[in-house]
Protein backbone atom coordinates (compact mmCIF):
# COMPACT_ATOMS: atom_id res chain seq x y z
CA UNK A 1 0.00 0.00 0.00
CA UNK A 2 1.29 3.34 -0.96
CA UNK A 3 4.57 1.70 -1.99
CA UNK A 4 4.61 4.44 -4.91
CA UNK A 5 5.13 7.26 -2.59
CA UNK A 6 7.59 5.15 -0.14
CA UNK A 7 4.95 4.93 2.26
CA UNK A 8 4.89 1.75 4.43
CA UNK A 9 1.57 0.05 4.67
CA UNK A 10 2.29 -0.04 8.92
CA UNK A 11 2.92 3.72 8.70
CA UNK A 12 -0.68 3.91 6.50
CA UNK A 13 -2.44 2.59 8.96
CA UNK A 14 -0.53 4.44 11.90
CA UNK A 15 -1.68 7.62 9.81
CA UNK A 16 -5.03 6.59 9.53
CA UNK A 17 -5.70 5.48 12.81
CA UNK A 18 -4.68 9.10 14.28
CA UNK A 19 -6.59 10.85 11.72
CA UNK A 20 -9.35 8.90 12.96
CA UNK A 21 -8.68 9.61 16.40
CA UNK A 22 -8.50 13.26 15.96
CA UNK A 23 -11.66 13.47 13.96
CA UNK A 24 -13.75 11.54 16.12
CA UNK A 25 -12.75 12.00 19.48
CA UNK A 26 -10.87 15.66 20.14
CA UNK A 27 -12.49 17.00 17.61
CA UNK A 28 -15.71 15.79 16.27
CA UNK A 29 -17.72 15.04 19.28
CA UNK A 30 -16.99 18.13 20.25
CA UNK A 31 -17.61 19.78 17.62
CA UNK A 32 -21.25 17.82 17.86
CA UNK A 33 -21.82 19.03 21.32
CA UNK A 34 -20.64 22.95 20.14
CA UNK A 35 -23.54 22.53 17.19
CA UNK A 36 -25.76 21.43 19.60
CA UNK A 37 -25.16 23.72 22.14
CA UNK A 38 -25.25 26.93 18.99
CA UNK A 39 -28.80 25.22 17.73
CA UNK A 40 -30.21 25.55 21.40
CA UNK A 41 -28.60 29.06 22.18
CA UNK A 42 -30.45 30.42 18.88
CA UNK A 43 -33.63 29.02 19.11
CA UNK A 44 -33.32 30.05 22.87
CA UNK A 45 -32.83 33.88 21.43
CA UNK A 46 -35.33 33.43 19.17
CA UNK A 47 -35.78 34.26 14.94
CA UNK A 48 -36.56 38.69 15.16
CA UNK A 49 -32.47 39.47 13.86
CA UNK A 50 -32.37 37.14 10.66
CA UNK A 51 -28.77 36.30 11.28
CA UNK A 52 -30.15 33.69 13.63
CA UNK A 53 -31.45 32.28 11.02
CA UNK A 54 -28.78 31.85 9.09
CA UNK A 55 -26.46 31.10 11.92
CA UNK A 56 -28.48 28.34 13.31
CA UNK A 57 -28.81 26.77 9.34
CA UNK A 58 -25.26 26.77 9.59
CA UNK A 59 -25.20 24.85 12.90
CA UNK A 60 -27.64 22.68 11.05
CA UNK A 61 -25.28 21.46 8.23
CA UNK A 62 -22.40 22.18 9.95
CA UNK A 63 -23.87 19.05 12.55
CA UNK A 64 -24.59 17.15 9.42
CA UNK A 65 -21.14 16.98 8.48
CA UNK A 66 -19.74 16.45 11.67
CA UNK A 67 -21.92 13.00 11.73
CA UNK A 68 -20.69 12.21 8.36
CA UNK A 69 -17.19 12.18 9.07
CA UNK A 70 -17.68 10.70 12.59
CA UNK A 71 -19.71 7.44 10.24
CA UNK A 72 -16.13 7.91 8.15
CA UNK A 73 -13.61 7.67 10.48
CA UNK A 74 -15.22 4.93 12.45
CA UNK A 75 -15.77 2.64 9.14
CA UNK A 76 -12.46 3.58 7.45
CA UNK A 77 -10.15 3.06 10.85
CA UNK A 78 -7.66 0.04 10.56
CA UNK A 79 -9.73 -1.60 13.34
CA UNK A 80 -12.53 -1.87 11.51
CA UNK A 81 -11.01 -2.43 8.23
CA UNK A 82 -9.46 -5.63 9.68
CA UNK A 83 -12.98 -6.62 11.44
CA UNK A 84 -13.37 -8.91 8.11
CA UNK A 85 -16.98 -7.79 7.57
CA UNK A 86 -18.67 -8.17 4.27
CA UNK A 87 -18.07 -4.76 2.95
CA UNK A 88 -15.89 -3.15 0.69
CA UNK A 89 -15.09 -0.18 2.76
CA UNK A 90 -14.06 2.54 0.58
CA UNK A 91 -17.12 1.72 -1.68
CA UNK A 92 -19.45 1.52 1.11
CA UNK A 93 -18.21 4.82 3.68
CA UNK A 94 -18.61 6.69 -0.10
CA UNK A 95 -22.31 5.71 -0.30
CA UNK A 96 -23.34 6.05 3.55
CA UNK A 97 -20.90 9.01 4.57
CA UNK A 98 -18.37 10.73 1.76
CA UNK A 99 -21.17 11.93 -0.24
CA UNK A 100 -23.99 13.02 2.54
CA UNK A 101 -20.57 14.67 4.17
CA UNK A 102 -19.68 16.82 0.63
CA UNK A 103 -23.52 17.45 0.49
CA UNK A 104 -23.30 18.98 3.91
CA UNK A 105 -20.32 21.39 3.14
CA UNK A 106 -21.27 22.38 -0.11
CA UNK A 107 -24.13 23.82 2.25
CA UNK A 108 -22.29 25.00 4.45
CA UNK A 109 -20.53 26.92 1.87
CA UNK A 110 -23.30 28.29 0.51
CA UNK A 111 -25.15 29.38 3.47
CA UNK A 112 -21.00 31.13 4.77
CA UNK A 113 -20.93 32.85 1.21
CA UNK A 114 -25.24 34.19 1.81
CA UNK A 115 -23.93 35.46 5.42
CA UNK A 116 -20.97 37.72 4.28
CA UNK A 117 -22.52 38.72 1.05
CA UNK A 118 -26.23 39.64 3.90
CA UNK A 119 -23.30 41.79 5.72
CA UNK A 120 -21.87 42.80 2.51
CA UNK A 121 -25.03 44.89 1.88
CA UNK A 122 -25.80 45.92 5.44
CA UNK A 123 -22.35 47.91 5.24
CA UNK A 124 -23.13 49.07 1.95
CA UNK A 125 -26.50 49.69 2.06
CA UNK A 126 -27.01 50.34 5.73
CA UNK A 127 -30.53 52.02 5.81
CA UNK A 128 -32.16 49.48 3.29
CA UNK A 129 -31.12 46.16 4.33
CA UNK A 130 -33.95 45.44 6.59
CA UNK A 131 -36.31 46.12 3.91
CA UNK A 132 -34.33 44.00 1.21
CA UNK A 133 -33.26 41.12 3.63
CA UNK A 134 -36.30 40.22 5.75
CA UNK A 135 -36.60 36.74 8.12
CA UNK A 136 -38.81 35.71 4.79
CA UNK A 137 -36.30 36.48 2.58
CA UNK A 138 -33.81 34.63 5.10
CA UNK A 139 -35.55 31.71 5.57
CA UNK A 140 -36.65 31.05 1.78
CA UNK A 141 -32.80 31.14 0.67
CA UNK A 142 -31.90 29.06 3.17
CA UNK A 143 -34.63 26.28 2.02
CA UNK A 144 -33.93 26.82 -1.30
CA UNK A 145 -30.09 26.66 -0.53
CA UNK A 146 -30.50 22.92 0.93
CA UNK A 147 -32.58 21.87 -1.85
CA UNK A 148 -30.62 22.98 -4.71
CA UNK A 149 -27.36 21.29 -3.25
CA UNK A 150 -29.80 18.44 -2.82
CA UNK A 151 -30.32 17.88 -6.43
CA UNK A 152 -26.76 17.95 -6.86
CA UNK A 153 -26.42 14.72 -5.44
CA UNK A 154 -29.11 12.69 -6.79
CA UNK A 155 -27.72 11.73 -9.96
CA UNK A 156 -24.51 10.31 -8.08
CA UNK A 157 -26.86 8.25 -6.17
CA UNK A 158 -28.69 7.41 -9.76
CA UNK A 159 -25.35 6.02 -11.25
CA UNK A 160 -24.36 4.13 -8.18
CA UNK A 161 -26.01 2.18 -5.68
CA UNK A 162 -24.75 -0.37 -3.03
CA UNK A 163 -25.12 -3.89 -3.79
CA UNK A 164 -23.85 -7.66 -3.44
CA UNK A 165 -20.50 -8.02 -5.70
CA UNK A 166 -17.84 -10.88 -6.36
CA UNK A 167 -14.88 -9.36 -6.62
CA UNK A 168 -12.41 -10.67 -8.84
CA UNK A 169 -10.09 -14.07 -7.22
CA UNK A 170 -12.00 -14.39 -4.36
CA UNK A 171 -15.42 -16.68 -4.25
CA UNK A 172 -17.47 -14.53 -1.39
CA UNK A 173 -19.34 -11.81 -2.11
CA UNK A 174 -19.38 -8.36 -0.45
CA UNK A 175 -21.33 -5.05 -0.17
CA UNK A 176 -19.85 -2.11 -2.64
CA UNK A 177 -20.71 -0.19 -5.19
CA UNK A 178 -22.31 -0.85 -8.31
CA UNK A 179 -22.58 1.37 -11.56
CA UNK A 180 -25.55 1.70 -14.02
CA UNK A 181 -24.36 2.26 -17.84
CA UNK A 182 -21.93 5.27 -18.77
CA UNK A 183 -21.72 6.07 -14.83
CA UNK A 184 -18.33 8.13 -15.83
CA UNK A 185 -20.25 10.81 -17.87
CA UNK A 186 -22.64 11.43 -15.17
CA UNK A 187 -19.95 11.62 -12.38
CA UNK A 188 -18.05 14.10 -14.63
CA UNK A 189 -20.60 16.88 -14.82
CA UNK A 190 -20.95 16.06 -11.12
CA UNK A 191 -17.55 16.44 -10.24
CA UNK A 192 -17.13 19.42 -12.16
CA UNK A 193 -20.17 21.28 -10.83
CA UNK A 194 -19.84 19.84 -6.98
CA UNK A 195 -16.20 19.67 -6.72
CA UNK A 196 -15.03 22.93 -9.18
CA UNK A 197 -18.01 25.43 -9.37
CA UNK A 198 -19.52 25.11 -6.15
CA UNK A 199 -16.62 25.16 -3.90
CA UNK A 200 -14.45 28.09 -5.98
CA UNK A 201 -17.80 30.09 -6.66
CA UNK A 202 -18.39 30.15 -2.59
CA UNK A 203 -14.44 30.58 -2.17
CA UNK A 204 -15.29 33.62 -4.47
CA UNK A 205 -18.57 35.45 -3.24
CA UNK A 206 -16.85 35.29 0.53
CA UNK A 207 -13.56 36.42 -0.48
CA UNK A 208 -15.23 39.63 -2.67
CA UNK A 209 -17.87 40.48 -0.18
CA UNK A 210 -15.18 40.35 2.80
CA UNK A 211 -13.07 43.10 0.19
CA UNK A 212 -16.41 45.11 -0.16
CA UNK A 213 -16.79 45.03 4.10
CA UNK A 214 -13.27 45.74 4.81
CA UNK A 215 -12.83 48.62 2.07
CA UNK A 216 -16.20 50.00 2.75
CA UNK A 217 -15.63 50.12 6.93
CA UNK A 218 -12.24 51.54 6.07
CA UNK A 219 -13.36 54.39 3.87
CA UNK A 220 -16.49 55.45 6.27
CA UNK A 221 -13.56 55.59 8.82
CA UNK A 222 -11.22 57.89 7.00
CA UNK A 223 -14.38 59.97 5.90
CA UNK A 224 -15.50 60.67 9.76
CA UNK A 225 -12.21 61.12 10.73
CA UNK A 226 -11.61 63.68 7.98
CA UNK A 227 -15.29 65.91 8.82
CA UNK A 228 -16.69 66.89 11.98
CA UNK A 229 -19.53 64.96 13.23
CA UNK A 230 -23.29 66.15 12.51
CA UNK A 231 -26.67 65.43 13.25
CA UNK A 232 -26.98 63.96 9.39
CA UNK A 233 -23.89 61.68 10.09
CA UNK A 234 -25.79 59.81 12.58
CA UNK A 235 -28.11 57.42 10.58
CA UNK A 236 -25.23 57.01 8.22
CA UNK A 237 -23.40 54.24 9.61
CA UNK A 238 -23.96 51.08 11.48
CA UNK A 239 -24.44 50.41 15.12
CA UNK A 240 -21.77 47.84 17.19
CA UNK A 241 -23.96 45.41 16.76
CA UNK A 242 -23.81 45.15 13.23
CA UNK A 243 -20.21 46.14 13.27
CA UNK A 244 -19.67 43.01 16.03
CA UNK A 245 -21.87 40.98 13.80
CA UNK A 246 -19.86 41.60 10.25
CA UNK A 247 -16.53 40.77 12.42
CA UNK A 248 -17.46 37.43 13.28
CA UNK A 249 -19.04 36.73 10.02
CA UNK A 250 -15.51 37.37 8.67
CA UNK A 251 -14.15 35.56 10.90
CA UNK A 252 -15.95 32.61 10.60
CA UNK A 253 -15.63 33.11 6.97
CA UNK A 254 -11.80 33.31 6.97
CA UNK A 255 -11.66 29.92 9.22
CA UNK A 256 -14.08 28.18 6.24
CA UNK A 257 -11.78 29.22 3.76
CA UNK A 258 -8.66 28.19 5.45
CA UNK A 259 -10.21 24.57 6.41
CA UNK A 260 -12.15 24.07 3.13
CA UNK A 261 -9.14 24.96 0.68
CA UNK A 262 -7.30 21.98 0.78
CA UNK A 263 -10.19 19.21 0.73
CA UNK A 264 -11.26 21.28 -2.81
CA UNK A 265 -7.58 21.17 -4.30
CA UNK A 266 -7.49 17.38 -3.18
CA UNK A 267 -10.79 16.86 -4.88
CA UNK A 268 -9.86 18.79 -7.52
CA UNK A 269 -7.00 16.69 -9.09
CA UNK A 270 -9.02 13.83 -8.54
CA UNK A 271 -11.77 14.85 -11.28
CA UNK A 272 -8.71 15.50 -13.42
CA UNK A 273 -6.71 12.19 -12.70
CA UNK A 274 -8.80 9.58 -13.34
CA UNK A 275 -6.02 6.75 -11.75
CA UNK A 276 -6.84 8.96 -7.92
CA UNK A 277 -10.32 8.18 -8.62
CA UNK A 278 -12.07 5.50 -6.37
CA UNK A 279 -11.15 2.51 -8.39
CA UNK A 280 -7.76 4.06 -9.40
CA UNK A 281 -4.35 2.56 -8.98
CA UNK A 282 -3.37 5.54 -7.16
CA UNK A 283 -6.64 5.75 -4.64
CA UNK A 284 -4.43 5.31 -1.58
CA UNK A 285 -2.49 8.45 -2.17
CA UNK A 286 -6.39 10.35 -2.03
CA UNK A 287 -7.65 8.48 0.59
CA UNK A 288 -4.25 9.77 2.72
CA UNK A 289 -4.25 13.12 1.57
CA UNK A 290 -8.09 13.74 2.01
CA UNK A 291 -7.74 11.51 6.01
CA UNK A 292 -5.47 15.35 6.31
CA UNK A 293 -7.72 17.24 4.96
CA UNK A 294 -11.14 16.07 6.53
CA UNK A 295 -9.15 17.28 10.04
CA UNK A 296 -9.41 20.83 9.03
CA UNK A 297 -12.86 20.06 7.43
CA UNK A 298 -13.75 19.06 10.94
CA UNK A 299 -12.09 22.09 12.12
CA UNK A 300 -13.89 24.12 10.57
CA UNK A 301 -17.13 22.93 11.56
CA UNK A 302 -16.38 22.60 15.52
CA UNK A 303 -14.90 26.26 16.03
CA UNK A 304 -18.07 28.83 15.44
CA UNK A 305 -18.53 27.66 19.07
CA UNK A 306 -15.74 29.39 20.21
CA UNK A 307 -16.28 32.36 17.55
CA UNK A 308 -19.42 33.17 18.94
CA UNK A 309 -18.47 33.04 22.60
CA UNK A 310 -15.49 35.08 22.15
CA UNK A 311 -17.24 37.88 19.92
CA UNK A 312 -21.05 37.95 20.44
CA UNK A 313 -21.84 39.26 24.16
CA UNK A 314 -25.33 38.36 23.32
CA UNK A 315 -24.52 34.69 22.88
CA UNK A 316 -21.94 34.67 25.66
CA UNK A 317 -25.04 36.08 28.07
CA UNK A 318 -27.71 33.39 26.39
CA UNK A 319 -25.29 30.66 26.71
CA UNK A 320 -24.47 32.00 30.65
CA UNK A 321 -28.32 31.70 31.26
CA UNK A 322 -28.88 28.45 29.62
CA UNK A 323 -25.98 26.73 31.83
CA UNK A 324 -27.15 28.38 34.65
CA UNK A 325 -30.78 27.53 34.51
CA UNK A 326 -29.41 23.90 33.57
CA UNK A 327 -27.56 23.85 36.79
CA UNK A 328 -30.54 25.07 38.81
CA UNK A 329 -32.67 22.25 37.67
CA UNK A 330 -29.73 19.26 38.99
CA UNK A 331 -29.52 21.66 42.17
CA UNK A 332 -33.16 20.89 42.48
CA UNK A 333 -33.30 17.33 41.51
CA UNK A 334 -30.85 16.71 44.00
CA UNK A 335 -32.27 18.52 46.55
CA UNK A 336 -35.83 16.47 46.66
């Protein structure tokens, strides 16, 4: 395994198994608990700022692909893979967790890239963006953002389903993937639009409406600096809270960036070389560098926890209250 990069198949599995360990233990249960704990805080503050509404979808999908790569990392561990069960892994964690996983950050992207382009206009456009971007407005992108990622995925799912297969010099059968005719066409438009446009176009929108928020905060700032302050200049700009608001949206959106990069390069090459694909000669070099690259994926999905603590007084106070009154009702328990 790997001999083509002079990896040894004992230091493959080492590799693996600590990938695994990271993913699923220091960071993706927590991460679970931190979505859990940001989809309770938001619904405890309620839907009236639409931000919560797009900040708890992101909780949403960022949980989603948290579970994924927890199913991943415990089917593709070397425990497991030398559990002899009837399965051939890679084919099988691709069905059940690799694709619902992309699915899940291609969502995430999306719903990162609506966020900063949302704060994009509120520091553009300060006095109009509660009549452009209402909760209704919020909440219909953000269904219509899940669904059109869904249909993304279905004709993967079309061309491939799991089934019972003999593979070739051995007389058992096991459970993998099976193709339908011409399955390589289909999974080539897929590629190209899930694992080229949808990734770079996100990568995009964030990156240009972070520009617009950072050149636009920095020019209202030279241009009070440079006039004495009036009773006109005072509906011009935006209050802390928006100005708290668009700096942990850019934060966040930096950290998705960072995390999601290499996973889209790594995917990337793969829909151009077809011997990385799944059934490729050179498969073990993707599954290694992509066992790196889910770490930051999972990264990136764990942290807005900590974001959001650090930088929103509002959740830090919510988040106070709910432990409190959580610790209240054991004080009581245990008192009768």
């Amino acid at each position: 395994m790997l001999s083509f990069i002079g990896v040894e198949p004992v230091a493959m599995e080492v590799l693996l198994a600590m990938n695994c360990i990271i993913v699923s233990i220091v960071i993706g249960i927590l991460g679970i608990i931190g979505n859990i704990i940001n989809i309770i805080i938001f619904t405890r503050q309620g839907f009236d700022d639409s931000i919560n509404i797009t900040l708890m979808a992101l909780a949403i999908s960022d949980l989603g692909a948290l579970i994924a790569s927890e199913v991943m990392a415990f089917i593709a561990n070397p425990w497991f893979l030398t559990s002899n069960l009837p399965l051939v892994t890679v084919e099988f964690v691709h069905m059940v967790a690799f694709y619902p996983h992309n699915y899940c950050i291609r969502v995430c992207g999306f719903i990162t890239a609506f966020a900063a382009f949302e704060r994009c206009l509120c520091v553009s456009i300060p006095l109009k963006i509660k009549q452009i971007v209402t909760r209704k407005v919020t909440f219909r992108v953000i269904i219509f953002i899940f669904l059109i990622t869904l249909l993304d995925m279905l004709p993967v799912y079309y061309v491939a389903y799991l089934d019972w297969i003999v593979l070739p010099g051995s007389n058992s059968s096991k459970l993998g993937m099976v193709f339908r005719e011409n399955p390589y066409n289909v999974f080539g438009v897929s590629y190209l639009i899930t694992d080229m446009f949808i990734p770079y176009f996100t990568f995009f929108i964030i990156i240009l409406s972070n520009v617009i928020i950072a050149w636009k905060l920095k020019a209202r700032y030279t241009w009070r600096k440079s006039i004495t302050k009036t009773h006109s200049d005072k509906g011009e700009g935006i209050s802390n809270k928006e100005k708290k608001t668009v700096l942990t949206l850019v934060v966040v959106s930096i950290i998705f960036i960072v995390c999601l990069m290499p996973q889209s390069a790594v995917l990337t090459v793969v829909s151009q070389v077809p011997e990385l694909s799944i059934r490729g000669s050179k498969f073990d070099l993707t599954i290694l560098c992509l066992s790196f690259a889910y770490v930051l994926e999972c990264l990136s999905s764990s942290v807005n926890i900590v974001v959001y603590y650090k930088m929103s007084s509002r959740y830090r106070e919510t988040c106070m209250l709910f432990l409190s009154h959580k610790s209240w009702l054991r004080r009581k328990k245990l008192h009768f």
